[in-house]
PDB file of N, CA and C in Angstrom:
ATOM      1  N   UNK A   1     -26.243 -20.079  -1.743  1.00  0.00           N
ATOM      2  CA  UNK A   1     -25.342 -18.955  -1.594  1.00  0.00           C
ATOM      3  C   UNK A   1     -24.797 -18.518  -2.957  1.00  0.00           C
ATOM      4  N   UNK A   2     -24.320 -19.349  -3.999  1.00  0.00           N
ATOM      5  CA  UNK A   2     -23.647 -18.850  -4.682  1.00  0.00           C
ATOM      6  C   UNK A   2     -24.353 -19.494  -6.043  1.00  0.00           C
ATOM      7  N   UNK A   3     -25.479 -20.274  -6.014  1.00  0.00           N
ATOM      8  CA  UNK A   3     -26.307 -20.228  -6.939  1.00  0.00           C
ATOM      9  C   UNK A   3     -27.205 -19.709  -7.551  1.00  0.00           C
ATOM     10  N   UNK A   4     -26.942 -18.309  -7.210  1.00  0.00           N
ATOM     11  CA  UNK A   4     -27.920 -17.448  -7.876  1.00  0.00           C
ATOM     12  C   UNK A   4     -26.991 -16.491  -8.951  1.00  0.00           C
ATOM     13  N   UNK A   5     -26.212 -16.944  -9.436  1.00  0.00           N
ATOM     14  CA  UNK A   5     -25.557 -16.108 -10.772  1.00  0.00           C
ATOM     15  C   UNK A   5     -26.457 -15.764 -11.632  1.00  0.00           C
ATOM     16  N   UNK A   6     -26.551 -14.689 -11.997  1.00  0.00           N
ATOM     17  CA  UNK A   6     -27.052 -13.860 -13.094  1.00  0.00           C
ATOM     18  C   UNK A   6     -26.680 -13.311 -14.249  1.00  0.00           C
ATOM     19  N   UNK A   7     -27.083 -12.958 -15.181  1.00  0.00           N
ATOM     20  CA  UNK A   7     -26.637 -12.267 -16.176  1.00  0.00           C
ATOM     21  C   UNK A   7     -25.710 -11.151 -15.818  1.00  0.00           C
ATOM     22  N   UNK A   8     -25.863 -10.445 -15.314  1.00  0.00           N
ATOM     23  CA  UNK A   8     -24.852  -9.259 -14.598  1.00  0.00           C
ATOM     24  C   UNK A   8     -23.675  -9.864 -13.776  1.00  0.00           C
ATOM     25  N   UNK A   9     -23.860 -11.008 -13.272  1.00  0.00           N
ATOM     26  CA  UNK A   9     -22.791 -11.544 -12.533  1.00  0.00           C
ATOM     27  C   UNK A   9     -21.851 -12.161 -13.637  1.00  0.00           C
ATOM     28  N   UNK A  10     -22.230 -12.755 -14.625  1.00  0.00           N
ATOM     29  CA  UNK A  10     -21.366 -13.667 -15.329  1.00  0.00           C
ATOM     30  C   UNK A  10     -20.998 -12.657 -16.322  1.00  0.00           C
ATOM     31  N   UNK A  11     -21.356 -11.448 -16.522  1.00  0.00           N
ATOM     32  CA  UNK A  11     -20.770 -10.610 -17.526  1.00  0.00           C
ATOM     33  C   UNK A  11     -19.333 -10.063 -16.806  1.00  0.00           C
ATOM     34  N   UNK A  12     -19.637  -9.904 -15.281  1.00  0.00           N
ATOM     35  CA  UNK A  12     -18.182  -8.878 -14.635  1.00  0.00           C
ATOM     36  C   UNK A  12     -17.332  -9.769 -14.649  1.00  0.00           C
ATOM     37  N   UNK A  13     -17.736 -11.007 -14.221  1.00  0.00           N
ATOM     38  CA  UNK A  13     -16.688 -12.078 -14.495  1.00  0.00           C
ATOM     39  C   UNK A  13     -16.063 -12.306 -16.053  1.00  0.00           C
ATOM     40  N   UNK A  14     -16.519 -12.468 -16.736  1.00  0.00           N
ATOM     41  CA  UNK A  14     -15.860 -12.570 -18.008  1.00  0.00           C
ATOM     42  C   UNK A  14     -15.543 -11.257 -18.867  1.00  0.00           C
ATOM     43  N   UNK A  15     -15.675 -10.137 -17.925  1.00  0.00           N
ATOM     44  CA  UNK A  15     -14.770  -8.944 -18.225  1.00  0.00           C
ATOM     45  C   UNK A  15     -13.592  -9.210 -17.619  1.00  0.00           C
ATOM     46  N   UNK A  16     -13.151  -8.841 -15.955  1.00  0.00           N
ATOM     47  CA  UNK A  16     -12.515  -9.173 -14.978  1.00  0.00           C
ATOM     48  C   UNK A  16     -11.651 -10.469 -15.755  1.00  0.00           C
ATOM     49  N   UNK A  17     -11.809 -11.406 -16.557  1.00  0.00           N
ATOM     50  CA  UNK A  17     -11.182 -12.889 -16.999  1.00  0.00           C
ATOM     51  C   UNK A  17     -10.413 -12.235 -17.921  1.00  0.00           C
ATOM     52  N   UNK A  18     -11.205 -11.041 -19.237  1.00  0.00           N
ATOM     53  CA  UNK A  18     -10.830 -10.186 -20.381  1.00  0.00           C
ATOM     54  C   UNK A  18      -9.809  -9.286 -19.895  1.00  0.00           C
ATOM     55  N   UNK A  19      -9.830  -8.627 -18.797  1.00  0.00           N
ATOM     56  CA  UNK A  19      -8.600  -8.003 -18.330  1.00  0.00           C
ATOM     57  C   UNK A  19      -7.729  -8.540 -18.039  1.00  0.00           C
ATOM     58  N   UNK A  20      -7.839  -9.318 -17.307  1.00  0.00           N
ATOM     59  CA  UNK A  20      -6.568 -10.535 -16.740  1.00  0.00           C
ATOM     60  C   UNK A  20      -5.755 -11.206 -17.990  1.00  0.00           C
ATOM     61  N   UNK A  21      -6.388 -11.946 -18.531  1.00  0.00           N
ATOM     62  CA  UNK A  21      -5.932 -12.404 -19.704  1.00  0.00           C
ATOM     63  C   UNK A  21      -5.395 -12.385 -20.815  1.00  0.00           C
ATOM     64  N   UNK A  22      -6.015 -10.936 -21.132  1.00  0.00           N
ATOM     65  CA  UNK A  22      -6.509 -10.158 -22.628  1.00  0.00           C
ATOM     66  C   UNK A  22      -7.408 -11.163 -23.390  1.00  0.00           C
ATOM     67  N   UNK A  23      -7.662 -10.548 -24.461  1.00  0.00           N
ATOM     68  CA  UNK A  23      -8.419 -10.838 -25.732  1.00  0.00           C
ATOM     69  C   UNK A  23      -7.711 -12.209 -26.407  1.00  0.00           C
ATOM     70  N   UNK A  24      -6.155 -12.048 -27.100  1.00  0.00           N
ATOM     71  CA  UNK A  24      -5.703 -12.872 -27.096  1.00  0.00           C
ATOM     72  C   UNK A  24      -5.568 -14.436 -27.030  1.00  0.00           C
ATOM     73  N   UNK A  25      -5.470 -14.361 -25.560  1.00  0.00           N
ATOM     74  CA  UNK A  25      -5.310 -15.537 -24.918  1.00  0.00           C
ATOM     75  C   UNK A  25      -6.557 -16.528 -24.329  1.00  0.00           C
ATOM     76  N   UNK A  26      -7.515 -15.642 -24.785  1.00  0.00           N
ATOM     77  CA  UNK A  26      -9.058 -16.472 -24.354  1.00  0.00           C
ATOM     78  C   UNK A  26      -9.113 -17.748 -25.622  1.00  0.00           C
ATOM     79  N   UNK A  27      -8.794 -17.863 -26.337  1.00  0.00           N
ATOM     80  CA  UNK A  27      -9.088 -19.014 -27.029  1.00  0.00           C
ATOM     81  C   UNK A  27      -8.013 -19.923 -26.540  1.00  0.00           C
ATOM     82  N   UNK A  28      -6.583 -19.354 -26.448  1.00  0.00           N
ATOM     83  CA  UNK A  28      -5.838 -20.514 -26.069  1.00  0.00           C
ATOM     84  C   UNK A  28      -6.607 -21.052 -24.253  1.00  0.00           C
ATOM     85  N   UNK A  29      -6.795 -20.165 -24.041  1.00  0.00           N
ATOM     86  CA  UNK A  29      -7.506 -20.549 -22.238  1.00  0.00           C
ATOM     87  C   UNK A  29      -8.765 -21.458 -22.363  1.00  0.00           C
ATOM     88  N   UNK A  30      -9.397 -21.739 -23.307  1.00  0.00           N
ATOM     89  CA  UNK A  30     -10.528 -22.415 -23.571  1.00  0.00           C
ATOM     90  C   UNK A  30      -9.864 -23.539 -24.009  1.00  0.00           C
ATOM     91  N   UNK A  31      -9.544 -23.515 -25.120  1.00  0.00           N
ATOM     92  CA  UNK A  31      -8.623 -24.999 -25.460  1.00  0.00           C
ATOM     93  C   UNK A  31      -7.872 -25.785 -24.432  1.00  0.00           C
ATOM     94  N   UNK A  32      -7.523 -25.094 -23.631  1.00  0.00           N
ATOM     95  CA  UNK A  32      -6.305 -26.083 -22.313  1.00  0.00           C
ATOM     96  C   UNK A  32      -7.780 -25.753 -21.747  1.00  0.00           C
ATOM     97  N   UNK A  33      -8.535 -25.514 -20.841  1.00  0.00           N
ATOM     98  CA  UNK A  33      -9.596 -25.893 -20.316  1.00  0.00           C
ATOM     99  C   UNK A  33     -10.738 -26.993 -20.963  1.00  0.00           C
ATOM    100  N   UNK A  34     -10.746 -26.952 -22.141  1.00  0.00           N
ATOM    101  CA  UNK A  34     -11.437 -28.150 -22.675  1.00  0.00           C
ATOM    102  C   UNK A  34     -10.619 -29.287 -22.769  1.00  0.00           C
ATOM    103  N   UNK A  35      -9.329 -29.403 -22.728  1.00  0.00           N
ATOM    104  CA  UNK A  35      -8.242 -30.723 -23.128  1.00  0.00           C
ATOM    105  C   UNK A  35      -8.443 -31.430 -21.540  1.00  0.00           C
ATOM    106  N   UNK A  36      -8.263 -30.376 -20.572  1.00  0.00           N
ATOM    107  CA  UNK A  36      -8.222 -30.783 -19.432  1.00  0.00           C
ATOM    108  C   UNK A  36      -9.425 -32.108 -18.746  1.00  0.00           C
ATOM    109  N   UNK A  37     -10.682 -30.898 -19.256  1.00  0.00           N
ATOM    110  CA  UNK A  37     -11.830 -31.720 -19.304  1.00  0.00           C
ATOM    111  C   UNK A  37     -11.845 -33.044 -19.656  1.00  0.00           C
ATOM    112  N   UNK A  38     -11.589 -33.029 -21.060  1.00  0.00           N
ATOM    113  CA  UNK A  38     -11.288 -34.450 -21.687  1.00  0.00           C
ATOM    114  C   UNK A  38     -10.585 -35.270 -20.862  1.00  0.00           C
ATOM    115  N   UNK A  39      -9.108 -34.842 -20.543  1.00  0.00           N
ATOM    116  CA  UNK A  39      -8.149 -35.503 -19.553  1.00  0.00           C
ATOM    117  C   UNK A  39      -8.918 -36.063 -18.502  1.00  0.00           C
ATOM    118  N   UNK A  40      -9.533 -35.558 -17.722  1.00  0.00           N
ATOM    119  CA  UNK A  40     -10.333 -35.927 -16.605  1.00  0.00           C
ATOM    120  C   UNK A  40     -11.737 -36.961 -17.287  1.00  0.00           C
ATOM    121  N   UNK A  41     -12.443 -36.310 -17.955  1.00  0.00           N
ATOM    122  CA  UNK A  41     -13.064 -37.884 -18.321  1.00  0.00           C
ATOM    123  C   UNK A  41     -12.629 -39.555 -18.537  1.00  0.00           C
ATOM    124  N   UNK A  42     -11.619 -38.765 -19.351  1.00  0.00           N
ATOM    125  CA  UNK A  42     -10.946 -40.552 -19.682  1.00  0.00           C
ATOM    126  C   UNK A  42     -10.645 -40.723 -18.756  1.00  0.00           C
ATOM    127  N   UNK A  43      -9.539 -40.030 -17.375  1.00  0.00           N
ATOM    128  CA  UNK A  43      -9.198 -40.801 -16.557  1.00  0.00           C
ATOM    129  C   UNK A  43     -10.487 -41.621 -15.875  1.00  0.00           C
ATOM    130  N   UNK A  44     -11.256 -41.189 -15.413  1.00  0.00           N
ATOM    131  CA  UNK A  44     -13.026 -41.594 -15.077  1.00  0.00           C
ATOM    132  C   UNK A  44     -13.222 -42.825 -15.595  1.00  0.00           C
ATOM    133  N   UNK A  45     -13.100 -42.585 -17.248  1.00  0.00           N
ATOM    134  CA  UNK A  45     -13.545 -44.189 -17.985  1.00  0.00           C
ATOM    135  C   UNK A  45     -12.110 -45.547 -18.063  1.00  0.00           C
ATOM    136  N   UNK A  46     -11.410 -44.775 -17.274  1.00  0.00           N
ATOM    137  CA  UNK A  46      -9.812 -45.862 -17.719  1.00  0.00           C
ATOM    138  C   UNK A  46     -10.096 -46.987 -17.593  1.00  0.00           C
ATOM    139  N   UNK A  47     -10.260 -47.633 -16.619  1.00  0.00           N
ATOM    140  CA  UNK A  47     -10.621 -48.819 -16.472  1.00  0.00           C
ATOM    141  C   UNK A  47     -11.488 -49.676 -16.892  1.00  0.00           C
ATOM    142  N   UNK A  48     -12.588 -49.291 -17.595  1.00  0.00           N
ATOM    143  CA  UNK A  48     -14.193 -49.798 -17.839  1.00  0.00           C
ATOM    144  C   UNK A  48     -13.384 -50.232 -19.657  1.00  0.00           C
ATOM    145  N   UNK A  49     -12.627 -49.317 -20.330  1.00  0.00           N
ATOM    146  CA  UNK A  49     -12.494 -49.898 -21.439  1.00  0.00           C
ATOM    147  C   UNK A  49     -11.516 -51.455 -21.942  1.00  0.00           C
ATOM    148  N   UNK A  50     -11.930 -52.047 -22.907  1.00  0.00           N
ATOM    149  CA  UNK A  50     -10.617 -53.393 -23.002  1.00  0.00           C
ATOM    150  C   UNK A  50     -10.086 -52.811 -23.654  1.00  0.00           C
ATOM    151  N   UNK A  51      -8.774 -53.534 -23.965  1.00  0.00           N
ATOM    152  CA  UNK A  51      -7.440 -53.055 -25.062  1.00  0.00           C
ATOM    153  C   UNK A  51      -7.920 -54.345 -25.595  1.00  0.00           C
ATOM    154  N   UNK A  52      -8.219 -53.556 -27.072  1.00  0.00           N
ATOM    155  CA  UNK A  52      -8.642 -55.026 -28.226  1.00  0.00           C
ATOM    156  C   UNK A  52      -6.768 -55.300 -28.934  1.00  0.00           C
ATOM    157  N   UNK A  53      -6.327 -54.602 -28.976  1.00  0.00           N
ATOM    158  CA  UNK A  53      -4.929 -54.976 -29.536  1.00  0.00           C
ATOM    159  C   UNK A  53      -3.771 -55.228 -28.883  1.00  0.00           C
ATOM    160  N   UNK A  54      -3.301 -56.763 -28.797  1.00  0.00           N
ATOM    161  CA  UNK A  54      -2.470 -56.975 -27.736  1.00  0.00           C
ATOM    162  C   UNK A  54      -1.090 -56.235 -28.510  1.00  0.00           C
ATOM    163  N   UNK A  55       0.239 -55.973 -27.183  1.00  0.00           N
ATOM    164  CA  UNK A  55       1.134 -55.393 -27.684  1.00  0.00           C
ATOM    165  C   UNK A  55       2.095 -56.265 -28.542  1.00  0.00           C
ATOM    166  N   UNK A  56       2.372 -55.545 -29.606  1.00  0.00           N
ATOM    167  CA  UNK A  56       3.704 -56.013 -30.974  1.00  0.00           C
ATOM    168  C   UNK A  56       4.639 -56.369 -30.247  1.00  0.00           C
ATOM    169  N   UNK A  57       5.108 -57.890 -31.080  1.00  0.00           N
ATOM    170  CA  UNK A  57       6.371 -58.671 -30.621  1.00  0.00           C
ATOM    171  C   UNK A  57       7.011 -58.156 -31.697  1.00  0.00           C
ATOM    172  N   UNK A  58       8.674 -57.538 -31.860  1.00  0.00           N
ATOM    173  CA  UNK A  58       8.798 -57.024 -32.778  1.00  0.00           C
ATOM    174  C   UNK A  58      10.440 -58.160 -33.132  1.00  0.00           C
ATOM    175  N   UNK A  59       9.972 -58.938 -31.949  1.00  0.00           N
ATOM    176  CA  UNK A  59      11.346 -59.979 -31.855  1.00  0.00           C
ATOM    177  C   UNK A  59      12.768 -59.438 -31.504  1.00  0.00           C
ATOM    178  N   UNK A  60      12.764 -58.218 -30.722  1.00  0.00           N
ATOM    179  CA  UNK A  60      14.083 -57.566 -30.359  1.00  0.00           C
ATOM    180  C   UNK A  60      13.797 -58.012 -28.637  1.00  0.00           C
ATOM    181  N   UNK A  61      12.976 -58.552 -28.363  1.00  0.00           N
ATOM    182  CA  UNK A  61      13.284 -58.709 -26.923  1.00  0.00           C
ATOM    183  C   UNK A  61      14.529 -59.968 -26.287  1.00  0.00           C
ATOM    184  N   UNK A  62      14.956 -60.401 -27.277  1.00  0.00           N
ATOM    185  CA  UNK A  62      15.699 -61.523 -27.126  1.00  0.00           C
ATOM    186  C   UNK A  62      15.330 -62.723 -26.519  1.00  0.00           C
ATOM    187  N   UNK A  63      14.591 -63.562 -27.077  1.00  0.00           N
ATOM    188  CA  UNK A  63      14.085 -64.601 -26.331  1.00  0.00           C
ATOM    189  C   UNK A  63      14.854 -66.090 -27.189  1.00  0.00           C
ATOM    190  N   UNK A  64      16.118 -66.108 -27.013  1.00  0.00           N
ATOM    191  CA  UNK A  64      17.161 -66.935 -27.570  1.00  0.00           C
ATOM    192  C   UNK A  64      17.245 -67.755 -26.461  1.00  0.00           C
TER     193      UNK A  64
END
């Protein structure tokens, strides 16, 4: 159904995005859409990585 996008289809759309948006704001809209991305990968890999650096005793916890 909706896998047949075309060249003509993805142009009205990223006019239609150019109006909405303006000119402007398309780079900041790409940047928070790529951070996001990122965001969502790592959450994906959270678990699979170790923490090689255990946390700093900085000796204020009071262990008198």
């Amino acid at each position: 159904m909706f896998g047949s996008l075309g060249v003509p289809e993805l142009l009205l759309i990223l006019l239609i995005v150019i109006i909405i948006f303006g000119a402007g704001k398309l780079p900041q809209l790409g940047k928070g859409m790529g951070e996001g991305i990122r965001n969502f990968r790592e959450s994906l890999k959270g678990g699979q990585e170790p923490k090689d650096t255990p946390p700093k005793d900085d000796g204020s916890s009071g262990g008198r």
